[in-house]
C-alpha atoms as a PDB file:
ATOM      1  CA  UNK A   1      16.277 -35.015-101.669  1.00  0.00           C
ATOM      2  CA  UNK A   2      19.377 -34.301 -99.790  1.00  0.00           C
ATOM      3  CA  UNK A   3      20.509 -35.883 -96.293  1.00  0.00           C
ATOM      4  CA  UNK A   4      18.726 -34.519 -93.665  1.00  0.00           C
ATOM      5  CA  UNK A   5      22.003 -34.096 -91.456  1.00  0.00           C
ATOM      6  CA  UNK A   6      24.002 -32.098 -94.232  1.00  0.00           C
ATOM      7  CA  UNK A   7      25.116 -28.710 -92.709  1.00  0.00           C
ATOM      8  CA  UNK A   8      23.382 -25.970 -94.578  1.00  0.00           C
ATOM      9  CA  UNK A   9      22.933 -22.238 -93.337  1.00  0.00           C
ATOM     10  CA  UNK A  10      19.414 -20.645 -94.088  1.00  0.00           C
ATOM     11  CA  UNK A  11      19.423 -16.754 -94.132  1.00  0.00           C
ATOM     12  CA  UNK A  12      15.995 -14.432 -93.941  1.00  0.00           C
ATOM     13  CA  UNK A  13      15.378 -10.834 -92.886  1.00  0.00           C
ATOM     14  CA  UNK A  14      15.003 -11.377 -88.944  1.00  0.00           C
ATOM     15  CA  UNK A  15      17.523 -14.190 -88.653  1.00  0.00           C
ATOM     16  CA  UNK A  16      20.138 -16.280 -89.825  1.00  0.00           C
ATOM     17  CA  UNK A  17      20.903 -20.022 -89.463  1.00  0.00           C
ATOM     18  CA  UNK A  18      24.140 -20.932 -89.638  1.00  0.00           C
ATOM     19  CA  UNK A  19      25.730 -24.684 -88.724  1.00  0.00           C
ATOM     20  CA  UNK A  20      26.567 -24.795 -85.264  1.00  0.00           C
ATOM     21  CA  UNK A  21      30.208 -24.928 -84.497  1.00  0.00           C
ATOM     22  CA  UNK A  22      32.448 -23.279 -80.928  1.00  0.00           C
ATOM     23  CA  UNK A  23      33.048 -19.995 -83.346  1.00  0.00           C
ATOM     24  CA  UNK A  24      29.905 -18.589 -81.462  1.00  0.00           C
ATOM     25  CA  UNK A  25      30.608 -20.139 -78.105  1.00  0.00           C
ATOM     26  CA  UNK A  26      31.037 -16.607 -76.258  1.00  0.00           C
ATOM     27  CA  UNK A  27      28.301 -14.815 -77.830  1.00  0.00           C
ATOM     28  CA  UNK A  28      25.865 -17.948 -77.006  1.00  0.00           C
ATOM     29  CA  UNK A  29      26.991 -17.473 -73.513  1.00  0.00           C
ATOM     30  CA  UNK A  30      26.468 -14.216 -73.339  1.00  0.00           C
ATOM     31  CA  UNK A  31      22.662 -14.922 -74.848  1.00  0.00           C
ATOM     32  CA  UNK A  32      22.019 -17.273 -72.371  1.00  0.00           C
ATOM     33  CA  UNK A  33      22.973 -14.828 -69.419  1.00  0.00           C
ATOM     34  CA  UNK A  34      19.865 -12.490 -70.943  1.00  0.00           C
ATOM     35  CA  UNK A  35      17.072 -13.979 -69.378  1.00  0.00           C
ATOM     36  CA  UNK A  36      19.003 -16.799 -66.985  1.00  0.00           C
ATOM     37  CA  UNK A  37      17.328 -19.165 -69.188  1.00  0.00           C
ATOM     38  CA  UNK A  38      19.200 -21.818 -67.474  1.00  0.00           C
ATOM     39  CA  UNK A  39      17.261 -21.304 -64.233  1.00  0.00           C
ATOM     40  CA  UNK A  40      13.693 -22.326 -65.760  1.00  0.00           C
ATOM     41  CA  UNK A  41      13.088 -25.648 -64.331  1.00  0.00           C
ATOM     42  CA  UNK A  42      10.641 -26.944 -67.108  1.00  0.00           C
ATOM     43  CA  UNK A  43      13.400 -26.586 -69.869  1.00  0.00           C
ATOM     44  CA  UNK A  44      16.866 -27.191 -70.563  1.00  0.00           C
ATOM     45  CA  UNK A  45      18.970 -24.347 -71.510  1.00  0.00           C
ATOM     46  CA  UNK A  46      23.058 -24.330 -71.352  1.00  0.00           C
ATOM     47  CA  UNK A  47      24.060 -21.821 -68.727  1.00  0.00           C
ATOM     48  CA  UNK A  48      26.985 -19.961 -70.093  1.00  0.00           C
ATOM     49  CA  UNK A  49      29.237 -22.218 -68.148  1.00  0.00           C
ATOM     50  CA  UNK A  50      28.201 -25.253 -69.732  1.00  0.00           C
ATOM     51  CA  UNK A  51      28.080 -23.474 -73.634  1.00  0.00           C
ATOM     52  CA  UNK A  52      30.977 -25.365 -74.245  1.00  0.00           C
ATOM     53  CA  UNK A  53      30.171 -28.484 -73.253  1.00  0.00           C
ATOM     54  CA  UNK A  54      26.368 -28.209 -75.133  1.00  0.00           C
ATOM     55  CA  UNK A  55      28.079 -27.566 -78.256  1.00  0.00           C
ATOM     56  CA  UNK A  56      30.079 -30.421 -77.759  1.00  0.00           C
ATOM     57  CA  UNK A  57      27.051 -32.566 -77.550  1.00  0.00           C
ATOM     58  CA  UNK A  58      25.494 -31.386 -80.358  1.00  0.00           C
ATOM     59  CA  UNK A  59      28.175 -31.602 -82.648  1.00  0.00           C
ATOM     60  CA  UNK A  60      29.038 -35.106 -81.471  1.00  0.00           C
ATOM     61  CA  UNK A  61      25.005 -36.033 -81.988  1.00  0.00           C
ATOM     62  CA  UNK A  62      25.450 -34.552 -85.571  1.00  0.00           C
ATOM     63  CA  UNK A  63      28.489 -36.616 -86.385  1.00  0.00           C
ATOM     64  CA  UNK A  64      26.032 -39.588 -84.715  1.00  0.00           C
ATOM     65  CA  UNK A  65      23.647 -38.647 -87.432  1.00  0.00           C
ATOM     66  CA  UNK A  66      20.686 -37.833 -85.091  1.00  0.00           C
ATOM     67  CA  UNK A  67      21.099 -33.747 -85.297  1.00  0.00           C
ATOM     68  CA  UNK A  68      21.402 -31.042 -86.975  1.00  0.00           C
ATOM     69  CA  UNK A  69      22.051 -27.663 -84.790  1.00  0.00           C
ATOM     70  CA  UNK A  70      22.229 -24.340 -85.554  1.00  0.00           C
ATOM     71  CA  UNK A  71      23.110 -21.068 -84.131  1.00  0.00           C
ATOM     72  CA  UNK A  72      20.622 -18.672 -84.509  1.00  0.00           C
ATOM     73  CA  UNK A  73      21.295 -15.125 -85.350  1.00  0.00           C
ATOM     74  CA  UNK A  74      19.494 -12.154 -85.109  1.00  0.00           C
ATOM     75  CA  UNK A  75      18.702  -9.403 -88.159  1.00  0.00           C
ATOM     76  CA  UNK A  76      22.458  -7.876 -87.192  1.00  0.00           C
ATOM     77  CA  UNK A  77      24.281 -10.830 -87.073  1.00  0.00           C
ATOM     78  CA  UNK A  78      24.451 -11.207 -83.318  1.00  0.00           C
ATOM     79  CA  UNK A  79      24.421 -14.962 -82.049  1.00  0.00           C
ATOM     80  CA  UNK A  80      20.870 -15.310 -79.926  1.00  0.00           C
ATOM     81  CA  UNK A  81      20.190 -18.619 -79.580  1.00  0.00           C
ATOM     82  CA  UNK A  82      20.259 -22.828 -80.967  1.00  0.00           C
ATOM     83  CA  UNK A  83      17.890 -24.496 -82.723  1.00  0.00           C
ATOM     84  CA  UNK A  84      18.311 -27.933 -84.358  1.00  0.00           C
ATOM     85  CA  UNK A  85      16.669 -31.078 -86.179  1.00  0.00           C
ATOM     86  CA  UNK A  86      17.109 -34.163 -83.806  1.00  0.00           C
ATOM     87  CA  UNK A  87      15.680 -37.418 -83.299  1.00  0.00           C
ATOM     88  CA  UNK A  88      16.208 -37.951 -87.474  1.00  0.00           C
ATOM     89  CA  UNK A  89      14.719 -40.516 -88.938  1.00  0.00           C
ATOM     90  CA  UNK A  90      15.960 -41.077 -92.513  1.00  0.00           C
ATOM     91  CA  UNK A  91      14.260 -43.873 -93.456  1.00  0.00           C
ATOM     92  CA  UNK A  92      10.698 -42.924 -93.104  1.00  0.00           C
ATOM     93  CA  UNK A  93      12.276 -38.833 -93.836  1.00  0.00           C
ATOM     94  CA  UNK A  94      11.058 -37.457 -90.604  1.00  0.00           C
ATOM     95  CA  UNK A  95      12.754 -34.656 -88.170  1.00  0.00           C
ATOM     96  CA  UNK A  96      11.780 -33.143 -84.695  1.00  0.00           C
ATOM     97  CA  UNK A  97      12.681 -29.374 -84.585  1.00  0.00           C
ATOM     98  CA  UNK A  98      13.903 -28.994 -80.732  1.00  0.00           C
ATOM     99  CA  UNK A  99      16.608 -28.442 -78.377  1.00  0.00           C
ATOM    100  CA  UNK A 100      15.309 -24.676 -79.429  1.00  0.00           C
ATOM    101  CA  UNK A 101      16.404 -21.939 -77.041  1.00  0.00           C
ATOM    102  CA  UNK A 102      16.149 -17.700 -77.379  1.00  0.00           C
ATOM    103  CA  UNK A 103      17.855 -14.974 -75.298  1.00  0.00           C
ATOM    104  CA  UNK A 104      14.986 -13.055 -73.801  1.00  0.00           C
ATOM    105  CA  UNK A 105      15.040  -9.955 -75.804  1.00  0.00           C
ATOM    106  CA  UNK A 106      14.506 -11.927 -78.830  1.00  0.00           C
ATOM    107  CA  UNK A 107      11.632 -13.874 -77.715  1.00  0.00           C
ATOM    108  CA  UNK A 108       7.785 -13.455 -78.630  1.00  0.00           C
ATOM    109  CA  UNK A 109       9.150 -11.549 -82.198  1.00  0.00           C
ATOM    110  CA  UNK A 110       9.338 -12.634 -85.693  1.00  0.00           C
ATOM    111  CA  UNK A 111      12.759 -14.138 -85.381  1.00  0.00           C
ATOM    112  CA  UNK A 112      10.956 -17.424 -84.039  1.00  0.00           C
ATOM    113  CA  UNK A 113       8.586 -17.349 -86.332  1.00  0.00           C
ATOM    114  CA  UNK A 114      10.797 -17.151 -89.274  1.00  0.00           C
ATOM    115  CA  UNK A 115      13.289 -19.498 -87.825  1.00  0.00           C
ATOM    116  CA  UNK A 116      10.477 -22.356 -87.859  1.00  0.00           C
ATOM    117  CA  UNK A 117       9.234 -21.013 -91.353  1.00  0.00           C
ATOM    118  CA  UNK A 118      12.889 -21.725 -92.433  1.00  0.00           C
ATOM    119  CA  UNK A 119      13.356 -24.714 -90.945  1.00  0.00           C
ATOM    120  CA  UNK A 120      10.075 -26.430 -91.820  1.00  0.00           C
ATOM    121  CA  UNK A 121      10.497 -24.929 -95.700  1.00  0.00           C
ATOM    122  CA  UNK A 122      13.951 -27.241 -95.873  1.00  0.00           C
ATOM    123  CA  UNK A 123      12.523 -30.116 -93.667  1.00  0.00           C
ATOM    124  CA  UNK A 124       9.453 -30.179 -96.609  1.00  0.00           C
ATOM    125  CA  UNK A 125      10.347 -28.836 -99.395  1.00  0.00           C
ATOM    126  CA  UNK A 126      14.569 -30.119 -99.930  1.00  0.00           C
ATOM    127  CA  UNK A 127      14.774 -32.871 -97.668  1.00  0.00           C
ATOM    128  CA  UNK A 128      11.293 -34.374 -98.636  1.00  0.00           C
ATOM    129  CA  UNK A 129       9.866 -34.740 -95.169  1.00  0.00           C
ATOM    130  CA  UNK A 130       6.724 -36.785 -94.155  1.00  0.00           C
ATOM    131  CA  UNK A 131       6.411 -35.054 -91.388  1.00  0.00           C
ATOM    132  CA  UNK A 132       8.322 -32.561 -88.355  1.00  0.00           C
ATOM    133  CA  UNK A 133       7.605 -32.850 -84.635  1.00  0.00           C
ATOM    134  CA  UNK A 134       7.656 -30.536 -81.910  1.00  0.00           C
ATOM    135  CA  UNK A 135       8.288 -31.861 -78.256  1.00  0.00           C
ATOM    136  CA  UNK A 136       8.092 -29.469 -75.030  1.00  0.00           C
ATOM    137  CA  UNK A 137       6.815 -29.806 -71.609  1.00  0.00           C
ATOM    138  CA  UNK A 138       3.796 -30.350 -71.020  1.00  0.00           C
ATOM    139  CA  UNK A 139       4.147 -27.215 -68.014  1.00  0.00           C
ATOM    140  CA  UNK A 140       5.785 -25.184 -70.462  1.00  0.00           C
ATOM    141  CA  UNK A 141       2.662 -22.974 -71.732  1.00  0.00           C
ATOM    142  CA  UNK A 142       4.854 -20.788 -73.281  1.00  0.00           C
ATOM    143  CA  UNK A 143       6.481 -22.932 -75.612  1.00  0.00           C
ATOM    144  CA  UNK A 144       3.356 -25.031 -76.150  1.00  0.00           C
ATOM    145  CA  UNK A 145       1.600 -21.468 -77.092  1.00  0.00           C
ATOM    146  CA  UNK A 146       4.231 -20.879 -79.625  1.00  0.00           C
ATOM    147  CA  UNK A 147       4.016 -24.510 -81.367  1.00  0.00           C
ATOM    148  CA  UNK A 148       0.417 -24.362 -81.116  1.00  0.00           C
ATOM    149  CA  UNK A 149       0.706 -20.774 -83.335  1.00  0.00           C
ATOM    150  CA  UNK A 150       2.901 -22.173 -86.173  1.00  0.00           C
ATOM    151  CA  UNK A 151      -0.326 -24.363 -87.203  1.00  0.00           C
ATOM    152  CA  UNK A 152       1.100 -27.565 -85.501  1.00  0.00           C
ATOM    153  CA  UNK A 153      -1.506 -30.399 -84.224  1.00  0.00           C
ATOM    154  CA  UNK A 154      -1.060 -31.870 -80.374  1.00  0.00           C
ATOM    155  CA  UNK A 155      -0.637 -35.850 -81.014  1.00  0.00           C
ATOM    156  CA  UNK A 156      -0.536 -36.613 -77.899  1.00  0.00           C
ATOM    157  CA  UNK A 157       1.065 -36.626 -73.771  1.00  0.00           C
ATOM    158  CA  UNK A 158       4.188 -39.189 -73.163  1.00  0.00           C
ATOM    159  CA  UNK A 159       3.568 -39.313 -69.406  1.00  0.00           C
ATOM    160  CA  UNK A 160       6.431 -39.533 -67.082  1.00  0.00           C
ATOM    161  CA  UNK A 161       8.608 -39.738 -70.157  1.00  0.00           C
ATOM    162  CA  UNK A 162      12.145 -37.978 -69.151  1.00  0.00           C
ATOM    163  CA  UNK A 163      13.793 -37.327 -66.040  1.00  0.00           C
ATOM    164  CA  UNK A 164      14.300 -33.633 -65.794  1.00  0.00           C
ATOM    165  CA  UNK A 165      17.506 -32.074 -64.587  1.00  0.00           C
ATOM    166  CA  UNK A 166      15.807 -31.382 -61.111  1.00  0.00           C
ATOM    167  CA  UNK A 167      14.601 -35.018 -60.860  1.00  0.00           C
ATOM    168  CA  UNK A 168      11.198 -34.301 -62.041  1.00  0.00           C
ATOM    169  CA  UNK A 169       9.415 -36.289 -64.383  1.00  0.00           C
ATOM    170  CA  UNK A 170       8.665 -34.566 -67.556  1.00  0.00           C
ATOM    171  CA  UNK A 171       5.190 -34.836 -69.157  1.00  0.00           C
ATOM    172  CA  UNK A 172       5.854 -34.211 -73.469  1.00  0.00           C
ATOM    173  CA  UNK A 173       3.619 -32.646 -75.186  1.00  0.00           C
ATOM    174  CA  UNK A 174       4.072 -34.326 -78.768  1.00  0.00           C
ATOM    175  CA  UNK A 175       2.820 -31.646 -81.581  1.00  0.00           C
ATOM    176  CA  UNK A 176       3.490 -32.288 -85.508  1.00  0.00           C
ATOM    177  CA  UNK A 177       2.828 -30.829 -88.852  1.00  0.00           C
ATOM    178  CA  UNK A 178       2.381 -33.477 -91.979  1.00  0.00           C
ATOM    179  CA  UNK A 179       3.558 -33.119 -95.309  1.00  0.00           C
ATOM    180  CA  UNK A 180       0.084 -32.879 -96.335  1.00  0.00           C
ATOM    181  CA  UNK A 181      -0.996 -30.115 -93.492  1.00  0.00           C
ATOM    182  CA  UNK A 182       2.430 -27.951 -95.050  1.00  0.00           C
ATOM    183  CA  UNK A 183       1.522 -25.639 -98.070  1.00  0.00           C
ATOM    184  CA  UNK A 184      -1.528 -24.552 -95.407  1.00  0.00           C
ATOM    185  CA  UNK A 185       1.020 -24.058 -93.114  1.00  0.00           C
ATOM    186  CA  UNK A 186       3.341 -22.212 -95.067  1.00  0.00           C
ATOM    187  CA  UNK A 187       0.714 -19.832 -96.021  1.00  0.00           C
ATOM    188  CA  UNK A 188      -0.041 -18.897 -92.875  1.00  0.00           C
ATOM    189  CA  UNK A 189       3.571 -18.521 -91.481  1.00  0.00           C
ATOM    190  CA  UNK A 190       4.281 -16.072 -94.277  1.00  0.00           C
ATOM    191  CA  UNK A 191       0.950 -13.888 -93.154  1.00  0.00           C
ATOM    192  CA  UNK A 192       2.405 -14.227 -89.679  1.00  0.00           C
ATOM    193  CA  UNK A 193       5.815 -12.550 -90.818  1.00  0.00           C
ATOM    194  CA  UNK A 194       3.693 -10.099 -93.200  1.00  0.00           C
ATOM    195  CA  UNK A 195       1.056  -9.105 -91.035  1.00  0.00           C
ATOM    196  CA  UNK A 196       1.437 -10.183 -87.272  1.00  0.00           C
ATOM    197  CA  UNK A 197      -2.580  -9.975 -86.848  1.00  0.00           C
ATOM    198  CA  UNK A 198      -2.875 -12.702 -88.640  1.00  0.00           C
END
């Protein structure tokens, strides 16, 4: 089992994860602009403004040892988005995939889908997982939708559990998938990417 916060980049045929450093600071500004993702008030998204300073963050959480962020690329190569494991836990070898985020055009296609297929395959598979959370807001139907499709299980609502940028309090929706739930899992990701009727 490796460490769960080594850098590694993961590579299939809609995208491309690659360790998150500033070499991709413009282009991840430039995804953010396509949608304004920034302006949802139910999520947290760097405005391009602030791409700078959220990949300072995240690289100063993965020297912490509590992340591991990515930038995701599309099927060309083109910078669309982050993704990361955070809140590790090494001792009892679990991860929450989060702080995820997708310039508009990219969004609802099999780039997410094979992102968390990617993901989930090194979080069970290499790094000998027990299990990989999901948090959103509990508003956020969209992203629930999505988590719910990958196969993962709602454990629960952490009322009033973060203050959101705004000043609202933030309802999580806590989702997992377990070690055991996996090879199920993985099955039906890959019909997902093979055949979206699934």
């Amino acid at each position: 089992m490796g460490a769960l916060t080594d850098p590694i980049a993961l590579r299939g045929l809609h995208a491309t994860l690659l360790p998150l450093t500033h070499e991709h600071e413009a282009a991840l500004a430039e995804a953010s602009r396509d949608g304004a993702l920034w302006r949802l008030w139910y999520t947290t998204v760097p405005s391009p403004e602030r791409m700078h300073a959220e990949i300072e963050r995240r690289v100063a959480l993965h020297a912490a040892g509590t992340m591991l962020p990515f930038t995701v690329l599309d099927a060309n190569g083109v910078p669309v988005g982050m993704t990361s494991f955070m809140n590790i836990d090494a001792t009892h070898r679990r991860v929450e995939i989060g702080s995820t985020w997708y310039a508009a055009r990219v969004q609802r296609t099999a780039l997410n889908t094979e992102c968390k297929l990617m993901l989930l395959t090194h979080a069970f598979d290499t790094l000998g997982c027990i299990a990989v959370e999901f948090r959103t807001h509990r508003l956020n139907v969209q992203s629930r939708r999505a988590i719910e499709r990958l196969g993962a299980q709602l454990d629960g609502i952490l009322r009033a559990h973060q203050r959101m940028p705004n000043g609202t309090l933030r309802d999580t929706a806590v989702y997992s998938i377990t070690a055991s739930e996996w090879p199920a899992i993985r099955a039906h990701l890959q019909c997902l990417l093979d055949r979206p009727q699934c």
